[in-house]
Every structure is written in structure tokens, then in C-alpha cells.
N, C-alpha and C. Protein backbone atom coordinates (compact mmCIF):
# COMPACT_ATOMS: atom_id res chain seq x y z
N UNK A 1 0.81 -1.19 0.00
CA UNK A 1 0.00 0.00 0.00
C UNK A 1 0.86 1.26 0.00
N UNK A 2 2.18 1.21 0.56
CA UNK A 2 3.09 2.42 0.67
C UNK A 2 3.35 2.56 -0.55
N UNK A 3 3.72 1.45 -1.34
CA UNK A 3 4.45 1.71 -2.31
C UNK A 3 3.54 2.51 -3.41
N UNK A 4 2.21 2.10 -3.58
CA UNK A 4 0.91 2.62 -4.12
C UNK A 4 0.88 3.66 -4.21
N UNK A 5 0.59 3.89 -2.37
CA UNK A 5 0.84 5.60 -2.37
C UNK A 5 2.19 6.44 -3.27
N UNK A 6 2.74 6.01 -2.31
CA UNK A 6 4.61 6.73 -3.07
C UNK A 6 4.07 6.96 -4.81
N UNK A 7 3.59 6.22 -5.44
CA UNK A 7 3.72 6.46 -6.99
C UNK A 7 2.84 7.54 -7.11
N UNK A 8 1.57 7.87 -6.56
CA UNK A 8 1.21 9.05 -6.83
C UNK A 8 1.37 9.74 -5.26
N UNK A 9 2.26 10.54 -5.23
CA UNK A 9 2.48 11.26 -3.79
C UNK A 9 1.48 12.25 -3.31
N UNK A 10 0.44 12.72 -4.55
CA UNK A 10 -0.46 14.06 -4.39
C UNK A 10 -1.77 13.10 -3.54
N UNK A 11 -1.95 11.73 -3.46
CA UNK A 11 -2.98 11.14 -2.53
C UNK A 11 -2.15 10.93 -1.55
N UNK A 12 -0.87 10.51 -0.93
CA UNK A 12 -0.72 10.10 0.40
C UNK A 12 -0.37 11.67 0.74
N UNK A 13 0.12 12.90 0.32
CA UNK A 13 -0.29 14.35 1.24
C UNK A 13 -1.27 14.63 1.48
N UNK A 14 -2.91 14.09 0.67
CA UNK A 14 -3.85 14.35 1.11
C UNK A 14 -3.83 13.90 2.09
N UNK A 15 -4.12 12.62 1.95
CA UNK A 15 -4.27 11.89 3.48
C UNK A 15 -3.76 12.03 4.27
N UNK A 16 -2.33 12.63 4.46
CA UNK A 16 -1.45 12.93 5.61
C UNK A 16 -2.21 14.27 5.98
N UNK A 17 -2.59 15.40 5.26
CA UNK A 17 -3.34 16.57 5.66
C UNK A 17 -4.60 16.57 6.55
N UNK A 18 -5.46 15.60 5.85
CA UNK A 18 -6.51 15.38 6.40
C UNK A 18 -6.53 14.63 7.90
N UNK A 19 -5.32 13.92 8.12
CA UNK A 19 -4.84 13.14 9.52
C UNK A 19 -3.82 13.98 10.59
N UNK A 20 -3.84 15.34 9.81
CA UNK A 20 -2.29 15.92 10.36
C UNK A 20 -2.88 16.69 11.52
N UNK A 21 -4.36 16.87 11.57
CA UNK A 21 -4.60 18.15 12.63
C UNK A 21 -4.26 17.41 13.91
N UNK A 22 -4.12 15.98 14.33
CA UNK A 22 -4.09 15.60 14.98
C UNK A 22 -2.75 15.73 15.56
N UNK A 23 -1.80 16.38 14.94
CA UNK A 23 -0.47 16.34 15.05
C UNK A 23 0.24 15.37 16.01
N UNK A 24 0.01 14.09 15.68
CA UNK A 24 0.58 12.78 16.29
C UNK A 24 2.39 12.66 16.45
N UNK A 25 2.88 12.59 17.36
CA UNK A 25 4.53 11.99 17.72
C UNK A 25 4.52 10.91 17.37
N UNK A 26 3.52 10.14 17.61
CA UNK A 26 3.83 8.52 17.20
C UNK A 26 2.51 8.22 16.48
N UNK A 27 2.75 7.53 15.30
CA UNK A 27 1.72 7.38 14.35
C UNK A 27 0.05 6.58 15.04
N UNK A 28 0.51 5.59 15.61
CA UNK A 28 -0.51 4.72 16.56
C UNK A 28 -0.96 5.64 17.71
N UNK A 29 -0.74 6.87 18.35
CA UNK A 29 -1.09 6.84 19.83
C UNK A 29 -1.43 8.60 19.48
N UNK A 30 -2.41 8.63 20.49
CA UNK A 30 -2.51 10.38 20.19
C UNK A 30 -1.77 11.01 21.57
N UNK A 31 -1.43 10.29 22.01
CA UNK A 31 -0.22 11.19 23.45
C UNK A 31 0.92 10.45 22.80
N UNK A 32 2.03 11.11 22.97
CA UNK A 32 2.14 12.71 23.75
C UNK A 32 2.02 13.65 22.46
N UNK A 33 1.10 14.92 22.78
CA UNK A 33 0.83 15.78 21.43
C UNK A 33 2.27 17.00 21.98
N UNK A 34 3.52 16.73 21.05
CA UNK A 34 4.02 17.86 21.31
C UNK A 34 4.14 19.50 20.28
N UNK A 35 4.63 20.08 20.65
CA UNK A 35 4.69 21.14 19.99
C UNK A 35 5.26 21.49 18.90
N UNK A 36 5.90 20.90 18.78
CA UNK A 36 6.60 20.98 17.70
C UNK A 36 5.94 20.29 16.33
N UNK A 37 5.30 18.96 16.90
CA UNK A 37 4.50 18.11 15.36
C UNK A 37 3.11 19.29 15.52
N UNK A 38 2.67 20.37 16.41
CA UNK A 38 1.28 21.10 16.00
C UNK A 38 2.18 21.97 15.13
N UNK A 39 3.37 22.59 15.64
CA UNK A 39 4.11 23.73 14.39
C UNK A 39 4.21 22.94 12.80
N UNK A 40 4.83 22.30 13.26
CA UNK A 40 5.12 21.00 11.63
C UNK A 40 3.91 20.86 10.77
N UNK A 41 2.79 20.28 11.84
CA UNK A 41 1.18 20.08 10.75
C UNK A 41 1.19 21.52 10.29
N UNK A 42 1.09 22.59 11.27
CA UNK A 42 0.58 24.05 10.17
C UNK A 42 1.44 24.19 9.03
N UNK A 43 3.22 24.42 8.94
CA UNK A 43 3.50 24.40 8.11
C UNK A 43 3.05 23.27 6.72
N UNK A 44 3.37 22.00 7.19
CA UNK A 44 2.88 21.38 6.32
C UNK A 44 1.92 21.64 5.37
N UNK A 45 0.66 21.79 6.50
CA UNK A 45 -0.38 22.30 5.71
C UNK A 45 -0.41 23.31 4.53
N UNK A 46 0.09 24.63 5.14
CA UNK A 46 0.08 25.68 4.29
C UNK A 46 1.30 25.38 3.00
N UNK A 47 1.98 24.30 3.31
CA UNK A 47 3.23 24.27 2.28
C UNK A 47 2.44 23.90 0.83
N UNK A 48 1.83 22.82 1.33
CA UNK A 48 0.65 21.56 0.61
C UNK A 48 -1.05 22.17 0.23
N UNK A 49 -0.90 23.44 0.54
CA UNK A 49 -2.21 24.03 0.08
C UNK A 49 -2.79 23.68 -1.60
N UNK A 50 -1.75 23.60 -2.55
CA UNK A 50 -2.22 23.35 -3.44
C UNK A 50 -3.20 22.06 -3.92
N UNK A 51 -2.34 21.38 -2.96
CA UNK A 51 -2.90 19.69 -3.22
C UNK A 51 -4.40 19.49 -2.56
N UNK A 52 -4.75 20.13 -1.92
CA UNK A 52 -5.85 20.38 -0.91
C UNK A 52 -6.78 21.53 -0.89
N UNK A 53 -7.95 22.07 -0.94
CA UNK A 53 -8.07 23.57 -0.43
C UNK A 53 -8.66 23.78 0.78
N UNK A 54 -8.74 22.85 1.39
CA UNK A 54 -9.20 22.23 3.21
C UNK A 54 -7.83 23.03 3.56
N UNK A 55 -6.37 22.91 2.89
CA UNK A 55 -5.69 22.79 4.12
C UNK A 55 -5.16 23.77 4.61
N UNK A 56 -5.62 25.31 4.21
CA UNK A 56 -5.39 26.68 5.15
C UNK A 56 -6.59 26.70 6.28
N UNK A 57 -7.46 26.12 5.83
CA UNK A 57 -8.54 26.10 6.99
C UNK A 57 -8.23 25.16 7.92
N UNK A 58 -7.62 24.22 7.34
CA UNK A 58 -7.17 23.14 8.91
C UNK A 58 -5.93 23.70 9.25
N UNK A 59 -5.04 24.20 8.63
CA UNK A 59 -4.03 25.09 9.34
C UNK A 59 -4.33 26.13 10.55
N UNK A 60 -5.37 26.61 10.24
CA UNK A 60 -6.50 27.77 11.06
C UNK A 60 -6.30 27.02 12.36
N UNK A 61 -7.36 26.03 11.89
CA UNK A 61 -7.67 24.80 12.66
C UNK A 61 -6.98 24.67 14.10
N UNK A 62 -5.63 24.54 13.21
CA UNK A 62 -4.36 23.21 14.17
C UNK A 62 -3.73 24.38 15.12
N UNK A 63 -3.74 25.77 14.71
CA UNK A 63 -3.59 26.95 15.52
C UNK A 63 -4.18 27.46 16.27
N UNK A 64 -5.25 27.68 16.37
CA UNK A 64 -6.72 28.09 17.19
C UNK A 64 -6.62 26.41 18.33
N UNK A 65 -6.74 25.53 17.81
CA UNK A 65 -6.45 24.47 18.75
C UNK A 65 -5.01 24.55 19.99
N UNK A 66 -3.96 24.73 18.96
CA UNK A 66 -2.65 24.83 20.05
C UNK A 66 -3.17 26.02 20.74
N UNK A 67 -3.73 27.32 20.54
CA UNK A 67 -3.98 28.71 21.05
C UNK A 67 -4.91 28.10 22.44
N UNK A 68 -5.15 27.28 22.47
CA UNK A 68 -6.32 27.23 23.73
C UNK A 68 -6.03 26.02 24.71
N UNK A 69 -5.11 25.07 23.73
CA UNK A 69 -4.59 23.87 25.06
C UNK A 69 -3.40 23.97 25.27
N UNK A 70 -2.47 24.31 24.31
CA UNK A 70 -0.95 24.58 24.56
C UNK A 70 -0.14 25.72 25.00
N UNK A 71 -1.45 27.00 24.95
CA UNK A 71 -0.66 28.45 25.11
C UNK A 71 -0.62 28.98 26.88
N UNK A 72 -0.04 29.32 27.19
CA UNK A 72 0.17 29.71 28.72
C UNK A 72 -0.26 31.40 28.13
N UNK A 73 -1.23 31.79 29.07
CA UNK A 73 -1.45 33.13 29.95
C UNK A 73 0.06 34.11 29.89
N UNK A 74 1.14 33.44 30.27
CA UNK A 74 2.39 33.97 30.55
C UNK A 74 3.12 34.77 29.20
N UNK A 75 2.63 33.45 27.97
CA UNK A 75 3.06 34.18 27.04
C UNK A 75 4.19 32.86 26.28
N UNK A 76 3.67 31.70 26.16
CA UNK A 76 4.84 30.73 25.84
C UNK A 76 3.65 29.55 25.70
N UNK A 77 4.52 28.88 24.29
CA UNK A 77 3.95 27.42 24.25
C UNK A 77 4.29 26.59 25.30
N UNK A 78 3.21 25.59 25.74
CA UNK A 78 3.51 24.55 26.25
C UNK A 78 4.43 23.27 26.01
N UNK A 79 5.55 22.78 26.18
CA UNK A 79 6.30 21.90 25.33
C UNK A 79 5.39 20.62 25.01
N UNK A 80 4.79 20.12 25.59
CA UNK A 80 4.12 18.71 25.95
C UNK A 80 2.51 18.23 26.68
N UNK A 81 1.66 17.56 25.97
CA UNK A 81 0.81 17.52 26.39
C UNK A 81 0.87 15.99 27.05
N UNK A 82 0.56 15.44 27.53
CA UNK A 82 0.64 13.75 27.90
C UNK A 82 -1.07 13.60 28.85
N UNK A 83 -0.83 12.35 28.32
CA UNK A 83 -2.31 11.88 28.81
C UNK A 83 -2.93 12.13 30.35
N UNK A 84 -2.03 12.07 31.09
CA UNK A 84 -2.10 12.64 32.48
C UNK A 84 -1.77 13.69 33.05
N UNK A 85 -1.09 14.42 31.80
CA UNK A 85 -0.22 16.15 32.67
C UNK A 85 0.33 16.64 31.58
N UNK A 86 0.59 17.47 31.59
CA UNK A 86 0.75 19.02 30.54
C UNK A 86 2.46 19.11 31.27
N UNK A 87 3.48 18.76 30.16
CA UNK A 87 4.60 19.83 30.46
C UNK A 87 4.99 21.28 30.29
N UNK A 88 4.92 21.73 31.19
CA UNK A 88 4.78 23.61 30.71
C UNK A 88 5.79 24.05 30.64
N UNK A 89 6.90 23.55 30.07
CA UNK A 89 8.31 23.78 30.50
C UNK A 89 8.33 24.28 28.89
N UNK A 90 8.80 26.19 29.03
CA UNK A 90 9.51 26.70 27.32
C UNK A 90 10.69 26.87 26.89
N UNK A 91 10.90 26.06 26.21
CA UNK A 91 11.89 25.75 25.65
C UNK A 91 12.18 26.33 24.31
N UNK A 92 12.77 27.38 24.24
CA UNK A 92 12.95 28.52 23.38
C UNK A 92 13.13 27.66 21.70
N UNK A 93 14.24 26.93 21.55
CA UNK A 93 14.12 26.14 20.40
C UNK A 93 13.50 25.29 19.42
N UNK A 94 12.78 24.31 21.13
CA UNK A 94 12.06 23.26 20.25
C UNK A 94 10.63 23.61 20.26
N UNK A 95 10.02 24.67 21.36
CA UNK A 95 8.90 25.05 21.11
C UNK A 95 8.73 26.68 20.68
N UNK A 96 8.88 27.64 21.28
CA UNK A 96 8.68 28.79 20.95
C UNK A 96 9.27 29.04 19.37
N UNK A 97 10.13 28.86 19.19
CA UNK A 97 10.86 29.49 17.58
C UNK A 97 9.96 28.61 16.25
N UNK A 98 9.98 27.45 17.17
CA UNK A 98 8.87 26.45 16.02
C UNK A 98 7.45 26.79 15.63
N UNK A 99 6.80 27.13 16.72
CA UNK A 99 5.86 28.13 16.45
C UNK A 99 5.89 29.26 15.97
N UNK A 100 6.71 29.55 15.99
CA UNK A 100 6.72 31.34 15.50
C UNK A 100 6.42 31.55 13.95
N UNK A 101 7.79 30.23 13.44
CA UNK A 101 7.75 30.07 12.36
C UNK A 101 6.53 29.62 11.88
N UNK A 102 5.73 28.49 12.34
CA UNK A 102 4.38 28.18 11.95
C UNK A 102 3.39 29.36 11.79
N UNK A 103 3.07 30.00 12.96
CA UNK A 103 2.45 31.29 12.44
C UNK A 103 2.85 32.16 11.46
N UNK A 104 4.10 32.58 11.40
CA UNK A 104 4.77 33.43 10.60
C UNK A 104 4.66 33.01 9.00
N UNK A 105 4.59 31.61 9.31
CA UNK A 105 4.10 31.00 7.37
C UNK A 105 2.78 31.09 7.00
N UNK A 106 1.97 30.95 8.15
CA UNK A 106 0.81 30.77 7.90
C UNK A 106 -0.36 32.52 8.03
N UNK A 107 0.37 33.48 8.87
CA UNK A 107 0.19 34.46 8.45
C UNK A 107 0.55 35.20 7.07
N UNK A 108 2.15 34.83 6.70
CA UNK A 108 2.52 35.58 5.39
C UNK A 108 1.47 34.97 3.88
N UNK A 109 1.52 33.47 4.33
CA UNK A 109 0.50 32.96 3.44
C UNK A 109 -1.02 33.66 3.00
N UNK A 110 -1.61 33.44 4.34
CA UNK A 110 -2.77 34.63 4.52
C UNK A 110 -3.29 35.40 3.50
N UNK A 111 -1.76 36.48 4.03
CA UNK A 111 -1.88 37.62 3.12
C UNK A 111 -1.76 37.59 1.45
N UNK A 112 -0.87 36.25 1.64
CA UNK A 112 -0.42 36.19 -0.13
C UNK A 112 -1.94 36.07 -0.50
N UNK A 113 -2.61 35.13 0.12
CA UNK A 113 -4.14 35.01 -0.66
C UNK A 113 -5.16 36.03 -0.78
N UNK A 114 -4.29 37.17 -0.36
CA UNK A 114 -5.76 38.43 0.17
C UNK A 114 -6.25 38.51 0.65
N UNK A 115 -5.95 37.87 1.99
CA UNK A 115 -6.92 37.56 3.19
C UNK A 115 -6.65 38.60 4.04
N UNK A 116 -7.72 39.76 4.93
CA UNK A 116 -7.46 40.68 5.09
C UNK A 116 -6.62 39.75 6.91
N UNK A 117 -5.59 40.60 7.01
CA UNK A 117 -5.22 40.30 8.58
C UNK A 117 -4.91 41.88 9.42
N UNK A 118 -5.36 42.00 10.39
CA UNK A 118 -5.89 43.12 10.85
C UNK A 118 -4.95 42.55 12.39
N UNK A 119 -4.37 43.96 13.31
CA UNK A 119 -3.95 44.17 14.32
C UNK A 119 -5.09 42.92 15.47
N UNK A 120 -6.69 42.86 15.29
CA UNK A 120 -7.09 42.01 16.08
C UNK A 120 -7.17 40.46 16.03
N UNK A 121 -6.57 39.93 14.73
CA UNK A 121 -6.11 39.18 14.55
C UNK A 121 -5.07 38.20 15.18
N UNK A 122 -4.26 39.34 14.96
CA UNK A 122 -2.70 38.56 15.32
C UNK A 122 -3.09 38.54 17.13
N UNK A 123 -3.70 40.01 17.62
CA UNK A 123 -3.58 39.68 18.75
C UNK A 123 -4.63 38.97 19.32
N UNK A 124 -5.49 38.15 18.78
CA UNK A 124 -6.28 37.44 19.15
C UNK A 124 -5.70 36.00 19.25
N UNK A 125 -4.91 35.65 17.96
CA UNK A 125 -3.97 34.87 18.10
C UNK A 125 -2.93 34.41 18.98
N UNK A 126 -2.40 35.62 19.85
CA UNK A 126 -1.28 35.27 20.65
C UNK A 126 -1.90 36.04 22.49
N UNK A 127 -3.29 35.88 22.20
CA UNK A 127 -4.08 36.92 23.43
C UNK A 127 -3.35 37.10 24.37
């Protein structure tokens, strides 16, 4: 079936898009959701927009999601979610800069499409 896929690659990115909001570490298990595979799905997404037109809206999606379980009050992603406890530990590299960049693609994208983005936006985004 891999190999199937592999010959036309524009169906296994769908399917990886359509499976990505979940932003899985390990393909079988939905813990531990870290931060870095929610930065990875947005880029992804927005990279792969062509193949898809779901996938700026699930990019939306996978952001508005990290914005409400992963974001601290303080002002920093959460590194780690796990089935029993939240690591809140920021870690400038593997979480904060990874995100940044995810937004930062997925905002510049945005705009490439003419999508109006307005001051309440962004700061609704990072409240």
C-alpha cells in the first residue's frame, strides 16, 4: 500500500493533511501531542495548500487548537501535552521558535491570498 501511495504522492499528502490536525509523535497513539508536530502540521499544511483547499482552513484549525490547550497566559507554548499532565516547560528552540515560524508562514500565506489580517487578529492569536 506504501508503495501505491509513493507512486502518486499528491494522494498520500492528502491523506497525511486530512490526519495531520491531529499532530501525532507517534503514528498509533494520540499522546504525547508535542509542539513541535502542531508547528510541523501548520506548516505542512500551508506548504501543501495546493494539493488540498481544506488545508489553510485546517491550518486555522491546528492553531486556534494549540492557542487554547498549549498556550500559557504567561506568554509561551507549552512543550508537551501527555495523557495525564501538561509539560509547561519553554523551551525557546524546540517550542517557541517552532511556532513562531508556523504562524509566521501561515500568516505571510494569509496575506499572499488576500486575506485581510488586521492588528485584532494577530492579537487574538497570541491573546
Amino acid at each position: 500500500m506504501l508503495h501505491e501511495a509513493l507512486e502518486q504522492p499528491e494522494i498520500l499528502l492528502i491523506s497525511i493533511g486530512r490526519e495531520i490536525e491531529r499532530a501525532r509523535y507517534f503514528h498509533d497513539r494520540t499522546y504525547p501531542i508535542d509542539i513541535h508536530c502542531v508547528a510541523q502540521s501548520i506548516i505542512t499544511l500551508v506548504n501543501f495548500k495546493g494539493l488540498d483547499p481544506g488545508n489553510m482552513q485546517l491550518a486555522h484549525s491546528v492553531l486556534n487548537w494549540a492557542m487554547n490547550h498549549m498556550w500559557d497566559e504567561k506568554g509561551y507554548f507549552y512543550y508537551r501535552v501527555l495523557r495525564t499532565c501538561t509539560i509547561r516547560t519553554s523551551y525557546m528552540r524546540w517550542s517557541q521558535a517552532w511556532m513562531l515560524l508556523a504562524m509566521s508562514t501561515l500568516l505571510s500565506e494569509s496575506r499572499a491570498e488576500g486575506k485581510p489580517v488586521t492588528v485584532e487578529d494577530t492579537t487574538a492569536a497570541v491573546r
